[in-house]
Protein backbone atom coordinates (compact mmCIF):
# COMPACT_ATOMS: atom_id res chain seq x y z
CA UNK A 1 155.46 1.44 165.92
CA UNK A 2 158.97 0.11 167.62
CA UNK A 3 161.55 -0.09 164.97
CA UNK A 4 164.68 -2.70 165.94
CA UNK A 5 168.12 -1.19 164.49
CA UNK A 6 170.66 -3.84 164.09
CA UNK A 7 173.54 -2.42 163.34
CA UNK A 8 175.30 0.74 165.52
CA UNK A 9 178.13 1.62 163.04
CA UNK A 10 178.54 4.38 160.50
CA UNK A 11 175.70 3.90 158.19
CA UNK A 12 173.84 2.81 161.50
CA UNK A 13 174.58 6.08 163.49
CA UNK A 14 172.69 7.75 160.38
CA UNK A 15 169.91 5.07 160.46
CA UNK A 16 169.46 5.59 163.95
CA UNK A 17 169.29 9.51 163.98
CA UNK A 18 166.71 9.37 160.82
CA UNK A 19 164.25 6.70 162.38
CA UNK A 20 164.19 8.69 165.83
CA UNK A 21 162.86 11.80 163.72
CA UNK A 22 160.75 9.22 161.19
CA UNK A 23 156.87 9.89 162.18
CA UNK A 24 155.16 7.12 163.62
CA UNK A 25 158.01 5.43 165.33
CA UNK A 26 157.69 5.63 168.79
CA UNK A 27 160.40 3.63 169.99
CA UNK A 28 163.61 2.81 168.44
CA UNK A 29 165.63 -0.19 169.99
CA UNK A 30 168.90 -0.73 168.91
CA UNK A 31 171.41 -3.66 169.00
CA UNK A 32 174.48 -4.38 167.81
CA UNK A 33 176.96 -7.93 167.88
CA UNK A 34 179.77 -5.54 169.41
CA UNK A 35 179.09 -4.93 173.37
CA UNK A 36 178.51 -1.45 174.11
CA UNK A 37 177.86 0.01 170.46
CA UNK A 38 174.11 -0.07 170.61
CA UNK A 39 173.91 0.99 174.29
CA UNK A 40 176.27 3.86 173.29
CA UNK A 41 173.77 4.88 170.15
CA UNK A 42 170.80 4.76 171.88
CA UNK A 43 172.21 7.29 174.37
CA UNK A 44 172.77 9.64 171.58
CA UNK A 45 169.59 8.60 169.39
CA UNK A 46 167.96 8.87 172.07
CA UNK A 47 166.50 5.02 171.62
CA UNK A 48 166.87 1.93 174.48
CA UNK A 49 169.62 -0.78 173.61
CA UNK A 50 168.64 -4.77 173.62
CA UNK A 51 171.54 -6.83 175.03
CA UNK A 52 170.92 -9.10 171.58
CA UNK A 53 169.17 -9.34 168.32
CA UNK A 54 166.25 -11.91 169.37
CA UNK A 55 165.62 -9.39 172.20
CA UNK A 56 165.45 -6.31 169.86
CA UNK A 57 163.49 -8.39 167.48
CA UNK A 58 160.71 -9.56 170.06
CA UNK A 59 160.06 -6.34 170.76
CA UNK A 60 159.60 -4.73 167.06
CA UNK A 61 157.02 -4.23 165.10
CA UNK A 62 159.83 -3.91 162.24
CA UNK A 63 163.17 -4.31 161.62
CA UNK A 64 165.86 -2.22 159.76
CA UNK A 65 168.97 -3.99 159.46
CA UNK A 66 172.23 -1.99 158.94
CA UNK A 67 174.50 -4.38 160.21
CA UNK A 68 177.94 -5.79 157.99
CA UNK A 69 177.57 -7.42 154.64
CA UNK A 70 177.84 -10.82 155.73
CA UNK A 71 175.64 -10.57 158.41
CA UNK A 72 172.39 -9.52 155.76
CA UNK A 73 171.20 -12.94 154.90
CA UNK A 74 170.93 -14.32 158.51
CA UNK A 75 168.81 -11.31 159.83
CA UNK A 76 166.80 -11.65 157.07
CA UNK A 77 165.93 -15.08 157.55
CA UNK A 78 165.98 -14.38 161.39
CA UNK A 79 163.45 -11.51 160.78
CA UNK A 80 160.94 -13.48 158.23
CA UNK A 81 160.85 -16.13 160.01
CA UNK A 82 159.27 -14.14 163.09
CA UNK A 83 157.01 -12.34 160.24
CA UNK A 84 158.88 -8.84 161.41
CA UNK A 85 158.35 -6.27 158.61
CA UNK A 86 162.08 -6.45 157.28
CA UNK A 87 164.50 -3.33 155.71
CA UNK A 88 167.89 -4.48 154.86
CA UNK A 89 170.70 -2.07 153.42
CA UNK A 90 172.02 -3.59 150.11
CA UNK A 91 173.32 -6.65 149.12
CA UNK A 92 170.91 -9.39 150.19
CA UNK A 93 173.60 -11.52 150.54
CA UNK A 94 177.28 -12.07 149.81
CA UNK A 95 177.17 -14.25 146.65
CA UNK A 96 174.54 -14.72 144.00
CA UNK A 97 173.40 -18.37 144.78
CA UNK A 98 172.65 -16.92 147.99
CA UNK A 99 170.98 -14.10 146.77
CA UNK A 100 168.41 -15.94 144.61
CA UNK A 101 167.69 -18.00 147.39
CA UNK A 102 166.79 -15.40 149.60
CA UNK A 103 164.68 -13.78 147.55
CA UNK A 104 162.56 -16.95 146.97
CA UNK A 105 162.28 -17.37 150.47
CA UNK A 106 161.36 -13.46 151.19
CA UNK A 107 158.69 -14.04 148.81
CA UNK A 108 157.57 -17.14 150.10
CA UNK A 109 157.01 -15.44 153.48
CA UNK A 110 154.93 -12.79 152.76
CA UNK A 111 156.59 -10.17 154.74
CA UNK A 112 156.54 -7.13 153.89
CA UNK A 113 160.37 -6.71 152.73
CA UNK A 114 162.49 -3.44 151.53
CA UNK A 115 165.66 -3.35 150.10
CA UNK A 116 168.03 -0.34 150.84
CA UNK A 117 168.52 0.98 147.16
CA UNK A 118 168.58 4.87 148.20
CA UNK A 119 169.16 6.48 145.14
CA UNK A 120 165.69 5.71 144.22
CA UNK A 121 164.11 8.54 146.72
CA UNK A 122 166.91 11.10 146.06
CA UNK A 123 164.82 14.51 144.73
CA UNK A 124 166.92 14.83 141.29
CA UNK A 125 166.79 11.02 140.58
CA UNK A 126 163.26 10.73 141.21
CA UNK A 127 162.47 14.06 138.83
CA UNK A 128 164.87 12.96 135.74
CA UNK A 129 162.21 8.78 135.42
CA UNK A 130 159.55 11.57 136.46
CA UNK A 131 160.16 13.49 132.83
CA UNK A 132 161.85 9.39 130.96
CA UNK A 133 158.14 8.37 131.81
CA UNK A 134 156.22 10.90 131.46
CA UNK A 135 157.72 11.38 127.36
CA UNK A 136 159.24 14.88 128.22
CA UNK A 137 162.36 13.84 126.77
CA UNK A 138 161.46 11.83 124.09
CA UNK A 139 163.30 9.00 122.66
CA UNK A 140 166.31 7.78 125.32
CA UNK A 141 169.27 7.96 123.12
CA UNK A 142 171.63 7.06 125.98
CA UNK A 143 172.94 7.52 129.60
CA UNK A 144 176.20 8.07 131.43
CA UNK A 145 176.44 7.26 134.62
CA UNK A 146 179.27 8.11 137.53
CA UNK A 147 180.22 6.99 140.56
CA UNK A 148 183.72 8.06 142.25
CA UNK A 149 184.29 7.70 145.86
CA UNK A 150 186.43 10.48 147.61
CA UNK A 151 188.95 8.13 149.09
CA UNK A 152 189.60 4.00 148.82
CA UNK A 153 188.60 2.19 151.38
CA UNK A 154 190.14 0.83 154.27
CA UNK A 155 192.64 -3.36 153.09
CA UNK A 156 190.46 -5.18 155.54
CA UNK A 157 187.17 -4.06 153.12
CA UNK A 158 188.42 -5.15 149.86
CA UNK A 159 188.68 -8.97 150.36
CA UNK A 160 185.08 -8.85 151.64
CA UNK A 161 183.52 -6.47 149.53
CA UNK A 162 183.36 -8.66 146.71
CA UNK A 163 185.09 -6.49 144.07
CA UNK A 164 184.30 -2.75 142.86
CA UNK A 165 181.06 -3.42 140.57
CA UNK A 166 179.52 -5.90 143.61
CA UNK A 167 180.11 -3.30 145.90
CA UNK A 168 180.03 0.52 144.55
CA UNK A 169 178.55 0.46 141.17
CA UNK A 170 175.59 -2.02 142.20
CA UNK A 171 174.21 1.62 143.44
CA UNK A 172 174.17 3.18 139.29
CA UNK A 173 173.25 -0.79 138.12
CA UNK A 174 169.91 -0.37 140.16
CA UNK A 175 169.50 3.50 139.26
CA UNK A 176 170.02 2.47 135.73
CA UNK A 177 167.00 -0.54 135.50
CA UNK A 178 164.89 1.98 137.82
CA UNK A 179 165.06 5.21 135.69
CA UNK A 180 164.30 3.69 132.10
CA UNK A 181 162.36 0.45 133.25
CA UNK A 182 164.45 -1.09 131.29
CA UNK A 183 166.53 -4.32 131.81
CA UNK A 184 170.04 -4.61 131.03
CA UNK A 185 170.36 -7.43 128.11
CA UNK A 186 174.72 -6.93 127.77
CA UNK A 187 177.30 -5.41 129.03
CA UNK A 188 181.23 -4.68 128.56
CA UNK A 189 183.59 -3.43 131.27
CA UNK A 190 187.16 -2.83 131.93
CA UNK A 191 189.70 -1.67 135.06
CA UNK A 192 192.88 -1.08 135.73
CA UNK A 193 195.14 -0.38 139.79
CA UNK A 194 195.68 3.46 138.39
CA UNK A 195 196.11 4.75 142.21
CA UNK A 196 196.37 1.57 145.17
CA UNK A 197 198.50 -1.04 144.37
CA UNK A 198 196.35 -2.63 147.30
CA UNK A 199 193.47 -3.56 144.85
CA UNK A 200 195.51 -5.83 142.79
CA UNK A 201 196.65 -7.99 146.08
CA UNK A 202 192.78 -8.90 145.96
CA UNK A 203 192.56 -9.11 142.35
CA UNK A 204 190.70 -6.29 142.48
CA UNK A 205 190.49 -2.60 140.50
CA UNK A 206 190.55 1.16 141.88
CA UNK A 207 189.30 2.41 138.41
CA UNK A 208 186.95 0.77 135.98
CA UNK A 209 184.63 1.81 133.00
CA UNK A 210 181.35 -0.31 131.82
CA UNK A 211 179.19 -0.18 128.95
CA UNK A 212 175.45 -1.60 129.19
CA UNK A 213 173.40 -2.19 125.98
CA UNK A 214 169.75 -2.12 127.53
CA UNK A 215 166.50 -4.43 125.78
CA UNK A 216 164.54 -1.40 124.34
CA UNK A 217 168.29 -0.21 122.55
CA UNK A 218 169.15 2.32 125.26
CA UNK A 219 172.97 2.63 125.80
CA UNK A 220 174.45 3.01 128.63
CA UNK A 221 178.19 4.36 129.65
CA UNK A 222 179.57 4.36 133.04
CA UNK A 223 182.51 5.58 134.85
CA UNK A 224 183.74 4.36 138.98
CA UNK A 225 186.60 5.07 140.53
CA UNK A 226 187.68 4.87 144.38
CA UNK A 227 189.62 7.82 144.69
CA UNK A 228 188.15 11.48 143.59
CA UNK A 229 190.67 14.06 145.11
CA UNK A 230 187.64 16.52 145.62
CA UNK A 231 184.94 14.92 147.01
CA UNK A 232 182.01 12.44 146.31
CA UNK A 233 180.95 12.62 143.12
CA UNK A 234 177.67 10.69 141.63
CA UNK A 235 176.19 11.67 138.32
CA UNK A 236 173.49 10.22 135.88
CA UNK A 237 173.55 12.49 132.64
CA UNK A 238 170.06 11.35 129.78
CA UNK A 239 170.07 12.26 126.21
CA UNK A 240 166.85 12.29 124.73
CA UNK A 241 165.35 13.04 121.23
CA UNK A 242 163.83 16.23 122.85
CA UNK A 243 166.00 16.91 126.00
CA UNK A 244 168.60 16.30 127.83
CA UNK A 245 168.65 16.10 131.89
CA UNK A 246 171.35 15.36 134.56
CA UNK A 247 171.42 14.56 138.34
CA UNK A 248 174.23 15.75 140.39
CA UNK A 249 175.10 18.68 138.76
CA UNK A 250 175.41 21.52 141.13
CA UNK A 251 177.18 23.87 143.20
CA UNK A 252 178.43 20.55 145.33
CA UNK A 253 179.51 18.46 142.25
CA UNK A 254 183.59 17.91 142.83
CA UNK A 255 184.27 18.80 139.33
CA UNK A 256 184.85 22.07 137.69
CA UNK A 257 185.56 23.69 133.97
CA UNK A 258 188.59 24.98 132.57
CA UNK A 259 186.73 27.02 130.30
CA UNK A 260 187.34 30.38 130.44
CA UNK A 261 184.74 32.63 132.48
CA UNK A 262 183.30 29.99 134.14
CA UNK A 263 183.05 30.28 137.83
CA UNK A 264 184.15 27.02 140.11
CA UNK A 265 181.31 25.22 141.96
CA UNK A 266 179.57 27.51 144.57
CA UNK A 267 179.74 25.16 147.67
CA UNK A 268 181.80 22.94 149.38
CA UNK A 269 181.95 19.19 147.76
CA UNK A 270 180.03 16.60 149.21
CA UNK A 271 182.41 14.55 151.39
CA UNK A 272 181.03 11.17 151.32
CA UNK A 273 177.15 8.79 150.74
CA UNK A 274 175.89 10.22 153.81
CA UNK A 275 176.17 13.50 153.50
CA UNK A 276 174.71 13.58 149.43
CA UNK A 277 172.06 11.51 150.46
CA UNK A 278 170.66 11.59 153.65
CA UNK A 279 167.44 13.40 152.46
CA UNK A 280 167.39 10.10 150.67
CA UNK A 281 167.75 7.39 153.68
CA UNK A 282 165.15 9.87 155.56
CA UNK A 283 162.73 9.27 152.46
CA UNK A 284 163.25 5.73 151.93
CA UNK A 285 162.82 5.15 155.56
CA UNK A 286 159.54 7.17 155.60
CA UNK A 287 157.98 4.75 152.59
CA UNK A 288 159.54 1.87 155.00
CA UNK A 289 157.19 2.92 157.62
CA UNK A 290 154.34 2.74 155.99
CA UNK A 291 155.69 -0.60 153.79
CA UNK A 292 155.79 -2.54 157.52
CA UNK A 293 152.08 -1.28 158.18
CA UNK A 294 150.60 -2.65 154.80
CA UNK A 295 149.91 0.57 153.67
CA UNK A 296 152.08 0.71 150.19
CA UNK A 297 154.09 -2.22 148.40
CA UNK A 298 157.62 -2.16 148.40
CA UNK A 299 159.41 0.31 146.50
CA UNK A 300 162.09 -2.02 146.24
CA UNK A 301 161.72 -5.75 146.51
CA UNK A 302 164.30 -8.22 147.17
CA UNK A 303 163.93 -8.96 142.80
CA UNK A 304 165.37 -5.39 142.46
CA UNK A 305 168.12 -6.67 144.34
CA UNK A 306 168.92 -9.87 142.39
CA UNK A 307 168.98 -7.88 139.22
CA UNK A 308 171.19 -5.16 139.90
CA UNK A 309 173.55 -7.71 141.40
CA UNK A 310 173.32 -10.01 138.29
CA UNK A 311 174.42 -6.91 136.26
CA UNK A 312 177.56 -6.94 138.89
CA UNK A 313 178.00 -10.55 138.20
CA UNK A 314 178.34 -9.50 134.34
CA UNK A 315 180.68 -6.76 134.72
CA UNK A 316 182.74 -8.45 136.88
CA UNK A 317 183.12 -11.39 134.44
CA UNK A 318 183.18 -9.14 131.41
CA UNK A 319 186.36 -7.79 133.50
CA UNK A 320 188.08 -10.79 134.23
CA UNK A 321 187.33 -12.28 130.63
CA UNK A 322 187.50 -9.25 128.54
CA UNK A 323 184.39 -10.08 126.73
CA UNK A 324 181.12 -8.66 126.27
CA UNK A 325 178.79 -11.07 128.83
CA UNK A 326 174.93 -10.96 128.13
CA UNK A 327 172.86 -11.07 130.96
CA UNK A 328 170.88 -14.33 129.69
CA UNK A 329 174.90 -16.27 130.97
CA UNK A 330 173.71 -15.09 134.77
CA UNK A 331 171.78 -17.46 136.92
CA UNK A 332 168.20 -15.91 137.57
């Protein structure tokens, strides 16, 4: 199979790196809108560079695109339209109209499509809906969720990144609908500038809280934050009627008791996405390989991605109005 890479930046580099060691890929070409990034990735990967996207995408039997945000919905439709077996890192597009349009027209295609949702094919993540559907923890009482990021990102992001729940906590929105197979039917949320008085020149928030009241009566309660002074921390803890389960907590887990007599975390904190889930990407891009042959349906469809951003759609609004927002006031 020869796999086209658009895309030769950071979460490219890792793309890149993972598909060359990805069995059944025997070629990777890789291209890139700036010159000399994909020739200068392909010399590390190793991988040959095409001197523009219609020439990596005439060769490939599949595409994964890791190129910027606002660059998603173009490929897309660049890809279907040539019938190339399509992987796109999240969102689908940059706004929601443009989202659910997308989608119809992925569908309408009938190419085999995969949305990058990565949590889904991290080890703990996949264990804890292993034991929700198998009964092992009996009635979900509730969730909390957590996503902090070790360090803010860069001004020029934040106009574009369409505010903290579009951008970060669409990750736990997805993880949240994927692990209890539930759908979200409200939710609440708040923020506050606690730490970068940058975020509030956007109209944006560093620090923000969410709860999600789910259609079966599971509750949900979520923390995000863009600055954790230790590292990257991402945790999902389940209550249950019989058990209770978390993800993320381990020797690497920037947090640590007070209590006395308990020891500090073992290891090192994980420093950033890449690092804490790279097994992950390698996974996901694995069932992508065998998604583009017609061997499997997608693990994640382009619907997956429309919900979880709908649920962004509702926080953000339940933010800016200070309301509780059901998820029947989003366009579907």
């Amino acid at each position: 199979m020869r796999v086209a890479l658009i895309g030769a930046g950071r979460i490219g580099h890792l793309h890149a790196r993972l598909l060359a060691a990805t069995a059944g890929i025997d070629q990777l070409v890789v291209a890139d809108a700036i010159d000399g990034r994909a020739a200068a990735l392909a010399a590390e990967v190793p991988g040959a560079a095409a001197d523009s996207i219609d020439g990596a995408l005439g060769a490939a039997d599949a595409v994964v695109i890791a190129a910027s945000t606002d660059a998603h919905a173009g490929l897309i439709r660049t890809a279907i339209e040539r019938g190339v077996p399509t992987f796109c890192e999240k969102p689908l597009a940059a706004d929601l109209v443009d989202t659910l349009q997308l989608s119809r027209e992925i569908d309408a295609s009938g190419v085999p499509f995969q949305l990058g949702f990565q949590r889904r094919f991290d080890p703990g993540y996949r264990e804890a809906r292993r034991r929700i559907e198998s009964g092992e923890l009996g009635t979900i009482y509730a969730l909390r969720l957590a996503g902090h990021d070790p360090a803010p990102p860069h001004e020029a992001y934040i106009p574009a990144s369409g505010g903290l729940f579009r951008d970060f906590s669409i990750h736990d929105f997805d993880i949240l609908r994927w692990l209890t197979g539930s759908e979200v039917q409200e939710v609440y949320a708040d923020g506050a500038v606690r730490g970068f008085e940058v975020f509030a020149k956007y109209g944006d928030v560093d620090t923000a809280v969410a709860t999600l009241r789910l259609r079966d009566g599971v509750l949900a309660a979520m923390t995000v934050a863009r600055h954790d002074p230790l590292g990257y921390d991402i945790r999902a803890e389940i209550f249950g009627s019989r058990d209770s389960i978390a993800v993320g907590l381990g020797p690497m887990m920037p947090l640590r008791s007070v209590e006395p007599g308990v020891p500090p975390p073992a290891e090192a904190p994980w420093s950033s996405f890449l690092v804490r889930f790279e097994p992950a990407y390698a996974a996901e891009l694995e069932a992508f390989v065998a998604v583009a042959r017609g061997a499997a349906p997608s693990p994640c469809t382009s619907r997956d991605g429309v919900e979880a951003l709908r649920i962004a759609e509702a926080a953000t609004r339940a933010l800016a109005e200070h309301r509780l927002v059901r998820l029947e006031e989003i366009a579907s």
